[in-house]
PDB file of N, CA and C in Angstrom:
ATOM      1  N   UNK A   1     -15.251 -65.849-125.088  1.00  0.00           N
ATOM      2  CA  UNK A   1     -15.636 -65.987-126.473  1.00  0.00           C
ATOM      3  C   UNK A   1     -16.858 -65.105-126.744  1.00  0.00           C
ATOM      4  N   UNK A   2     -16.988 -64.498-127.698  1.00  0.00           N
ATOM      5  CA  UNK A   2     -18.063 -63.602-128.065  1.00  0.00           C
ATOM      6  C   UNK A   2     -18.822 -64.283-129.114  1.00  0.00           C
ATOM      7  N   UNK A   3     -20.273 -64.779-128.104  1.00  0.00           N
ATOM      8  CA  UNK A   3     -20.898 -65.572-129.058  1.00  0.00           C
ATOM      9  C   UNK A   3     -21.777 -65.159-129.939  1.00  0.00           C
ATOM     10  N   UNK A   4     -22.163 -63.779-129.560  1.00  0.00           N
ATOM     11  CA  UNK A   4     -22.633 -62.862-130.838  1.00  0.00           C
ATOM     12  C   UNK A   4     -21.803 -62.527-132.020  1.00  0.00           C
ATOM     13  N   UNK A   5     -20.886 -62.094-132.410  1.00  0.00           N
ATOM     14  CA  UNK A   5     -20.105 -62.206-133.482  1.00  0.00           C
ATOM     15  C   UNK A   5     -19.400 -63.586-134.100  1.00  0.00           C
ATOM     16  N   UNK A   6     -19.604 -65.016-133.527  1.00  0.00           N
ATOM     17  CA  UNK A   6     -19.218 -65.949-133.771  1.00  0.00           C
ATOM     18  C   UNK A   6     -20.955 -66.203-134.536  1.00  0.00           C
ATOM     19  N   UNK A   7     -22.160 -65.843-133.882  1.00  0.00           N
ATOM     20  CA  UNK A   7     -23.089 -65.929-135.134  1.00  0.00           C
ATOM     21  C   UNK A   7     -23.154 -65.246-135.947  1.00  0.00           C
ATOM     22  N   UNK A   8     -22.817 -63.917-135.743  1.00  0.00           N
ATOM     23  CA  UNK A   8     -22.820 -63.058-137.264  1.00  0.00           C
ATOM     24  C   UNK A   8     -21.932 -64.501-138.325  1.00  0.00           C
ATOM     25  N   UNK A   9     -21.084 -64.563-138.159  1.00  0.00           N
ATOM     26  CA  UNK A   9     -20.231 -65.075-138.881  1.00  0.00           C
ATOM     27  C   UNK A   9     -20.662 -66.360-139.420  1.00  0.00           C
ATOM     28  N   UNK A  10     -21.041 -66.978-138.517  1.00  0.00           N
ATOM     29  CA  UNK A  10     -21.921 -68.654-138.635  1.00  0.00           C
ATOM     30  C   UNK A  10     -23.125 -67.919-140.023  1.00  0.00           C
ATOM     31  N   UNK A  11     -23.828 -66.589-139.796  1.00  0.00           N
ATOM     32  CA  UNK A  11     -25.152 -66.970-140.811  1.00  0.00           C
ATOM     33  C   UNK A  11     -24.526 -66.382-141.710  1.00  0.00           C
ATOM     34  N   UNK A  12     -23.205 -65.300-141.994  1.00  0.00           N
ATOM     35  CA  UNK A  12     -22.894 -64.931-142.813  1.00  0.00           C
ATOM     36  C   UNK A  12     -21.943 -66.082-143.791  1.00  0.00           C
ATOM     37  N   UNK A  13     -21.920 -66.832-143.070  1.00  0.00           N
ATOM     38  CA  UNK A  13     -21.339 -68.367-143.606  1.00  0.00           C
ATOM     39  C   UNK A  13     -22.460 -69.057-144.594  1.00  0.00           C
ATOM     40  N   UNK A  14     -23.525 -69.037-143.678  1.00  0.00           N
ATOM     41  CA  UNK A  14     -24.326 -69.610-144.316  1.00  0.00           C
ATOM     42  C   UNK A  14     -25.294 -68.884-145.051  1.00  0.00           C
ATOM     43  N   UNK A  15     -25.500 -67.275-145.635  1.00  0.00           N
ATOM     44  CA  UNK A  15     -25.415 -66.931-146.716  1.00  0.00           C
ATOM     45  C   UNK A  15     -24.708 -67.001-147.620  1.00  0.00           C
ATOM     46  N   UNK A  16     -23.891 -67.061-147.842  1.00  0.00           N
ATOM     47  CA  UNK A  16     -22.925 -67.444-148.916  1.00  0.00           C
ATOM     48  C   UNK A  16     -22.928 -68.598-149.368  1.00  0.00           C
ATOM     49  N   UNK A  17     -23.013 -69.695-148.273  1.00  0.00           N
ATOM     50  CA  UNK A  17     -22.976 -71.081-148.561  1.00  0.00           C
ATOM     51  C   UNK A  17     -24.830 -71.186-149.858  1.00  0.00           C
ATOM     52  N   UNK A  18     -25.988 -70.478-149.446  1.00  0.00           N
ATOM     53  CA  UNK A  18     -26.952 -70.107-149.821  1.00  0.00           C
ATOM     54  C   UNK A  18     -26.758 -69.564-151.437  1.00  0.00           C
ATOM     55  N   UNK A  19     -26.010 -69.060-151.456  1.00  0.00           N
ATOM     56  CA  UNK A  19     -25.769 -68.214-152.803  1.00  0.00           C
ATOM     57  C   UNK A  19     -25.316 -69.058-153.454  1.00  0.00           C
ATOM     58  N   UNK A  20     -23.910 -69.564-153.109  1.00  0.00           N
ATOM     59  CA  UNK A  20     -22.711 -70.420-154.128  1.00  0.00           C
ATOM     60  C   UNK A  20     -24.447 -71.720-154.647  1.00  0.00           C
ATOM     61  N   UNK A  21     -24.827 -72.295-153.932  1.00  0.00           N
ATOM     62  CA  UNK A  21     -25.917 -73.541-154.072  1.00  0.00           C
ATOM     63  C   UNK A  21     -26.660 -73.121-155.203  1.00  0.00           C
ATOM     64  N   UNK A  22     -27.427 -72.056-154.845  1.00  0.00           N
ATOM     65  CA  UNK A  22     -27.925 -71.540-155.692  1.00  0.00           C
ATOM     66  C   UNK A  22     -27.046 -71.056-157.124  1.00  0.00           C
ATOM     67  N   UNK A  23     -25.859 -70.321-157.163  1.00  0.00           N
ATOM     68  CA  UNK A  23     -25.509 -70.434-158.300  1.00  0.00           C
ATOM     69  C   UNK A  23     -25.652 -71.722-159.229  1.00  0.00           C
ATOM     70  N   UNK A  24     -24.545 -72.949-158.436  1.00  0.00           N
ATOM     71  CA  UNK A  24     -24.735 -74.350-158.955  1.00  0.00           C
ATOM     72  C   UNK A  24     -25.443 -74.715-159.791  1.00  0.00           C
ATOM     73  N   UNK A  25     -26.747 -74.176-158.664  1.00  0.00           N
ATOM     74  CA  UNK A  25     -28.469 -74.754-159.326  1.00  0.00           C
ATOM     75  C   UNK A  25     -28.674 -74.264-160.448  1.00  0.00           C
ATOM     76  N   UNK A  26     -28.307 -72.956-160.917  1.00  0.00           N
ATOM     77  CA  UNK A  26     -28.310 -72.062-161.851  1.00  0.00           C
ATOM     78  C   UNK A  26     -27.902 -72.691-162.926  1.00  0.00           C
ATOM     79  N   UNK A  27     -26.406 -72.611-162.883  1.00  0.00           N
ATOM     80  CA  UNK A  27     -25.955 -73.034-163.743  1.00  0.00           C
ATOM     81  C   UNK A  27     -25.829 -74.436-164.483  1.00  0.00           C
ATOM     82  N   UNK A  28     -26.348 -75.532-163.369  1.00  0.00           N
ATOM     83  CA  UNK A  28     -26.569 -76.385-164.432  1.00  0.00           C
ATOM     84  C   UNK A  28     -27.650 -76.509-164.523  1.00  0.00           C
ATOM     85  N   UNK A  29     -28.800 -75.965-164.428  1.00  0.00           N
ATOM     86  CA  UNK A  29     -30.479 -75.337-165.390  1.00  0.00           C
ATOM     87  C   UNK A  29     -29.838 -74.825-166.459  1.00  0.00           C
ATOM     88  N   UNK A  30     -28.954 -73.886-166.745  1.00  0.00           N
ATOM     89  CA  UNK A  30     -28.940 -73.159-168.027  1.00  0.00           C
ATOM     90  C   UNK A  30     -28.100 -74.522-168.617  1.00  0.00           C
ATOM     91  N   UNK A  31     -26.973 -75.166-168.142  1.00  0.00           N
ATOM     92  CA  UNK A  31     -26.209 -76.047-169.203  1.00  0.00           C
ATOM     93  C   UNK A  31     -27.251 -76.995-169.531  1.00  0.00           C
ATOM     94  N   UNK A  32     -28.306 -77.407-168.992  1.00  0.00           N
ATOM     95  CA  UNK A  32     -29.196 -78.597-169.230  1.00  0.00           C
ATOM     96  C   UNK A  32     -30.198 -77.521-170.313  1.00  0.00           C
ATOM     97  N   UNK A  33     -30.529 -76.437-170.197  1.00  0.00           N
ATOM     98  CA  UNK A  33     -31.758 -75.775-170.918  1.00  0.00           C
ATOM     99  C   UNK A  33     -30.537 -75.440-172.269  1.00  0.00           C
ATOM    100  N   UNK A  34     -29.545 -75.214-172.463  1.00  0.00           N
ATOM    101  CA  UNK A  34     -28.883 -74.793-173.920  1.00  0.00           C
ATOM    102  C   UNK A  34     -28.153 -75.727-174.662  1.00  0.00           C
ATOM    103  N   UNK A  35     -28.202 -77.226-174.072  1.00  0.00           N
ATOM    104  CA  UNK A  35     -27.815 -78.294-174.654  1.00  0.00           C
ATOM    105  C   UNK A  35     -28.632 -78.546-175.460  1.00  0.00           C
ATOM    106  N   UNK A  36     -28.368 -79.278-176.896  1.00  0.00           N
ATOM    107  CA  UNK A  36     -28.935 -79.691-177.740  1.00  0.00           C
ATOM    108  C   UNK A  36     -29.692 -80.854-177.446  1.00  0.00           C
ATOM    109  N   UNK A  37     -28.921 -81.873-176.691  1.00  0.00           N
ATOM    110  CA  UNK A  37     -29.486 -83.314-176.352  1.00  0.00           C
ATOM    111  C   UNK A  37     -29.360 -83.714-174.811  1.00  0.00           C
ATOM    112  N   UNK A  38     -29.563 -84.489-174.537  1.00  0.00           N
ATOM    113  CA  UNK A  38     -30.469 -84.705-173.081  1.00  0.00           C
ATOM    114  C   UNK A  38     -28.879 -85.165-172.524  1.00  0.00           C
ATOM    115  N   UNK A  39     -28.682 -84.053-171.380  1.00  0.00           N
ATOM    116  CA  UNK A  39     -27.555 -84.040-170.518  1.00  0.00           C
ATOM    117  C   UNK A  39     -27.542 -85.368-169.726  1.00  0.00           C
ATOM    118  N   UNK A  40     -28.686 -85.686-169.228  1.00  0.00           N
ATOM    119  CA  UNK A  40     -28.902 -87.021-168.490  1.00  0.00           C
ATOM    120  C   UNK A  40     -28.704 -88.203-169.067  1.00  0.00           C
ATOM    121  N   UNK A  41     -29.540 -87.953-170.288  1.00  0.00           N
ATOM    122  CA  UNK A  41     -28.747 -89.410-171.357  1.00  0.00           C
ATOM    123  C   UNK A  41     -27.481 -89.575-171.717  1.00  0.00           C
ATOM    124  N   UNK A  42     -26.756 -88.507-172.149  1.00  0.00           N
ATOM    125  CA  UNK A  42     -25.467 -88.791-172.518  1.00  0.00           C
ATOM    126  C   UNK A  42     -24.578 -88.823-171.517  1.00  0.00           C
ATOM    127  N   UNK A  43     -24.974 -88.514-170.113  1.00  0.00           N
ATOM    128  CA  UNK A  43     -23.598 -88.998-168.947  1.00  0.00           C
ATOM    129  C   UNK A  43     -24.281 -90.265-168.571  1.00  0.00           C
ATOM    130  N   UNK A  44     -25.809 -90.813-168.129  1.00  0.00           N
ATOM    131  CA  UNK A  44     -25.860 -91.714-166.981  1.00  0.00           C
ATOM    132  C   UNK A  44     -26.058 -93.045-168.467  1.00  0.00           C
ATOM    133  N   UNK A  45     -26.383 -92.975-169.502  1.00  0.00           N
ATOM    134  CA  UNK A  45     -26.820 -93.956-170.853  1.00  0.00           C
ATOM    135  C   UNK A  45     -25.595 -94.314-171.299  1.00  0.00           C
ATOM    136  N   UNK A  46     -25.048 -93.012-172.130  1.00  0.00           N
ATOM    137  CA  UNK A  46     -24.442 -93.167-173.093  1.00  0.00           C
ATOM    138  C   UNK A  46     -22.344 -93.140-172.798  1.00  0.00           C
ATOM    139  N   UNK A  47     -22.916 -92.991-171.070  1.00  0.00           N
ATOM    140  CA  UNK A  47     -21.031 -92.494-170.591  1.00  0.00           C
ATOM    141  C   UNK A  47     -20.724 -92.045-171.283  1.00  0.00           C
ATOM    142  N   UNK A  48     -20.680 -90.760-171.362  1.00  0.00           N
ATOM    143  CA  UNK A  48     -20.005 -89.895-171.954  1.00  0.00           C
ATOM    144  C   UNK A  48     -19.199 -88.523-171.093  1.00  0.00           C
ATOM    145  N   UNK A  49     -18.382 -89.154-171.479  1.00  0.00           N
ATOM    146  CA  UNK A  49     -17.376 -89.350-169.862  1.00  0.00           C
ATOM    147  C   UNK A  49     -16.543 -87.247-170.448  1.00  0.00           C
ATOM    148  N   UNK A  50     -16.648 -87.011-171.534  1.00  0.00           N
ATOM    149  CA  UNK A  50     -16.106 -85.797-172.160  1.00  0.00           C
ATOM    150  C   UNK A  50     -17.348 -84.846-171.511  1.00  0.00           C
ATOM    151  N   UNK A  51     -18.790 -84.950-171.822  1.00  0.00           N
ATOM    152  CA  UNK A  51     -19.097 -84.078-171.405  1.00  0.00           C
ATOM    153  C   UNK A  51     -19.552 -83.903-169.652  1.00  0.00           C
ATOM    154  N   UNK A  52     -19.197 -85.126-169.039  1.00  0.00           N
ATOM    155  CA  UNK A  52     -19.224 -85.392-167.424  1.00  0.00           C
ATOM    156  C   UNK A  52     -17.747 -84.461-167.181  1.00  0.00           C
ATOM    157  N   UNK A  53     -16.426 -84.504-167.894  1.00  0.00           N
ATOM    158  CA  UNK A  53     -15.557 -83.770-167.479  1.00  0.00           C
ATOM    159  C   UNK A  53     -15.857 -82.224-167.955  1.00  0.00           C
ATOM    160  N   UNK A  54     -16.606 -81.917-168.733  1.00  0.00           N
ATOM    161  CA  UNK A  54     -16.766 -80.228-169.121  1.00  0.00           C
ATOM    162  C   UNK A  54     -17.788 -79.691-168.319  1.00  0.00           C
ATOM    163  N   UNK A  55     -18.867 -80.652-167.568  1.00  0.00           N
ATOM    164  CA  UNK A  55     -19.937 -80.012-167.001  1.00  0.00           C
ATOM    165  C   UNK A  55     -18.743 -79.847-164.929  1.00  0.00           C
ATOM    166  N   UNK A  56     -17.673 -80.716-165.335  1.00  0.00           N
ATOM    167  CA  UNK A  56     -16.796 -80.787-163.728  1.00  0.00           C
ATOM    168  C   UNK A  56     -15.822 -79.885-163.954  1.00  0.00           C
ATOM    169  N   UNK A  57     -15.281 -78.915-165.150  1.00  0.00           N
ATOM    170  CA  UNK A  57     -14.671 -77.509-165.273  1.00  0.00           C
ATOM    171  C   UNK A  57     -15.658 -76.693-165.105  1.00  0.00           C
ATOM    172  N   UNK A  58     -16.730 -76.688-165.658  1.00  0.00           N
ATOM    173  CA  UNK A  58     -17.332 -75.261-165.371  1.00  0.00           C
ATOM    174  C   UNK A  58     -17.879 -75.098-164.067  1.00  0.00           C
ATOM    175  N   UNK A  59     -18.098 -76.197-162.980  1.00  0.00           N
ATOM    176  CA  UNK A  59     -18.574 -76.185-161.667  1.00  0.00           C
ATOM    177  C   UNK A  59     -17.634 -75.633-160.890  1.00  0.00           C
ATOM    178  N   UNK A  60     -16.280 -76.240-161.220  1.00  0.00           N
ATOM    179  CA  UNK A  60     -14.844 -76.086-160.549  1.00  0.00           C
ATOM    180  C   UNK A  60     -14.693 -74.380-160.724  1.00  0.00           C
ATOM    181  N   UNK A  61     -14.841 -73.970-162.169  1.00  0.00           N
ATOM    182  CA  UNK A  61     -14.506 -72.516-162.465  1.00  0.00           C
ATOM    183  C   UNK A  61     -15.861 -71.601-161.844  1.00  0.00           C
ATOM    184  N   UNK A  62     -16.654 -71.709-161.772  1.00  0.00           N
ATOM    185  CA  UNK A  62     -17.854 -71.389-161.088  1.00  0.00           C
ATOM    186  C   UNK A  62     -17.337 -71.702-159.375  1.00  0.00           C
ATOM    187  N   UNK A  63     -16.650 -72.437-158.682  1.00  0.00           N
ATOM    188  CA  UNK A  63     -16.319 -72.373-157.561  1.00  0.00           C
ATOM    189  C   UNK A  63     -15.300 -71.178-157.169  1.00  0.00           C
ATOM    190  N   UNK A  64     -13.988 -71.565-157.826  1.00  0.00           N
ATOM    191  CA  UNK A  64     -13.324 -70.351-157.831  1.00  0.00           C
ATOM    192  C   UNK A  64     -13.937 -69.177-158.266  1.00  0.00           C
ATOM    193  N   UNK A  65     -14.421 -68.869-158.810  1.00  0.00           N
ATOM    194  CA  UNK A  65     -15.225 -67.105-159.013  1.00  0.00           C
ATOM    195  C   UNK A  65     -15.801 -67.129-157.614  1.00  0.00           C
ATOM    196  N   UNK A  66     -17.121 -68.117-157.306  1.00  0.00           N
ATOM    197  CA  UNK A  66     -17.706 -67.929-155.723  1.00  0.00           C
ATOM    198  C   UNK A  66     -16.277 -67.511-155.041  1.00  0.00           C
ATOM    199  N   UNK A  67     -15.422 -68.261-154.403  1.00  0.00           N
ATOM    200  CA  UNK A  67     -13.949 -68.316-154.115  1.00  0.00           C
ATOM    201  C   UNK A  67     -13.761 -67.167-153.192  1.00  0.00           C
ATOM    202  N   UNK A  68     -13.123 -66.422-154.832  1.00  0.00           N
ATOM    203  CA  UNK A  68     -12.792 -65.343-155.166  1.00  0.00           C
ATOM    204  C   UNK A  68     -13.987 -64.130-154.196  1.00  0.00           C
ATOM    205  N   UNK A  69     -14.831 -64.112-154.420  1.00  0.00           N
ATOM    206  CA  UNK A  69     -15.926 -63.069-154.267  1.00  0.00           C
ATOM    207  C   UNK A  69     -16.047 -63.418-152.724  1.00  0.00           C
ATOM    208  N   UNK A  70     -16.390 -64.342-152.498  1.00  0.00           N
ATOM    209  CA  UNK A  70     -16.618 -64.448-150.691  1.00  0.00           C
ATOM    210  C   UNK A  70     -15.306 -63.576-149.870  1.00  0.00           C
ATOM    211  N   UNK A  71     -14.058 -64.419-150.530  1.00  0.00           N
ATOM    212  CA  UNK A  71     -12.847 -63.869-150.072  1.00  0.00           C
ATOM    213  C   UNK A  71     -12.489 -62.028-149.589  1.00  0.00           C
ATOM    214  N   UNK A  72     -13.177 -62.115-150.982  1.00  0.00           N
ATOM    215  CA  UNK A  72     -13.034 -60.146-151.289  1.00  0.00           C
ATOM    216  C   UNK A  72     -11.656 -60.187-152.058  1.00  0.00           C
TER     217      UNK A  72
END
């Protein structure tokens, strides 16, 4: 087994894994900073179960793009 190229691969794993997180983080800072009203109140207060499923498409579609791009 070649355990030098089994770490390339391990940190190049875990750059990516680094990036996709960071996108995440990204993106729900911007959905929480361009919402009108408090993202936290209206899923954990008010169940609001519509915008808990739109903030779980754009994570999902934000996964597939990562996906996509790691893949090549």
């Amino acid at each position: 087994m070649n355990w030098q190229l089994t770490l390339e691969h391990m940190i190049g794993a875990l750059a990516w894994t680094a990036l996709g997180i960071l996108l995440f983080v990204l993106a729900l800072k911007l959905i929480v900073k361009i919402s009108p009203f408090s993202v936290r109140k209206e899923i954990e207060e008010d169940q609001n179960v519509a915008l808990g499923v739109l903030m779980g498409a754009v994570f999902i579609g934000l996964a597939i793009i990562i996906a996509a791009a790691v893949s090549g």
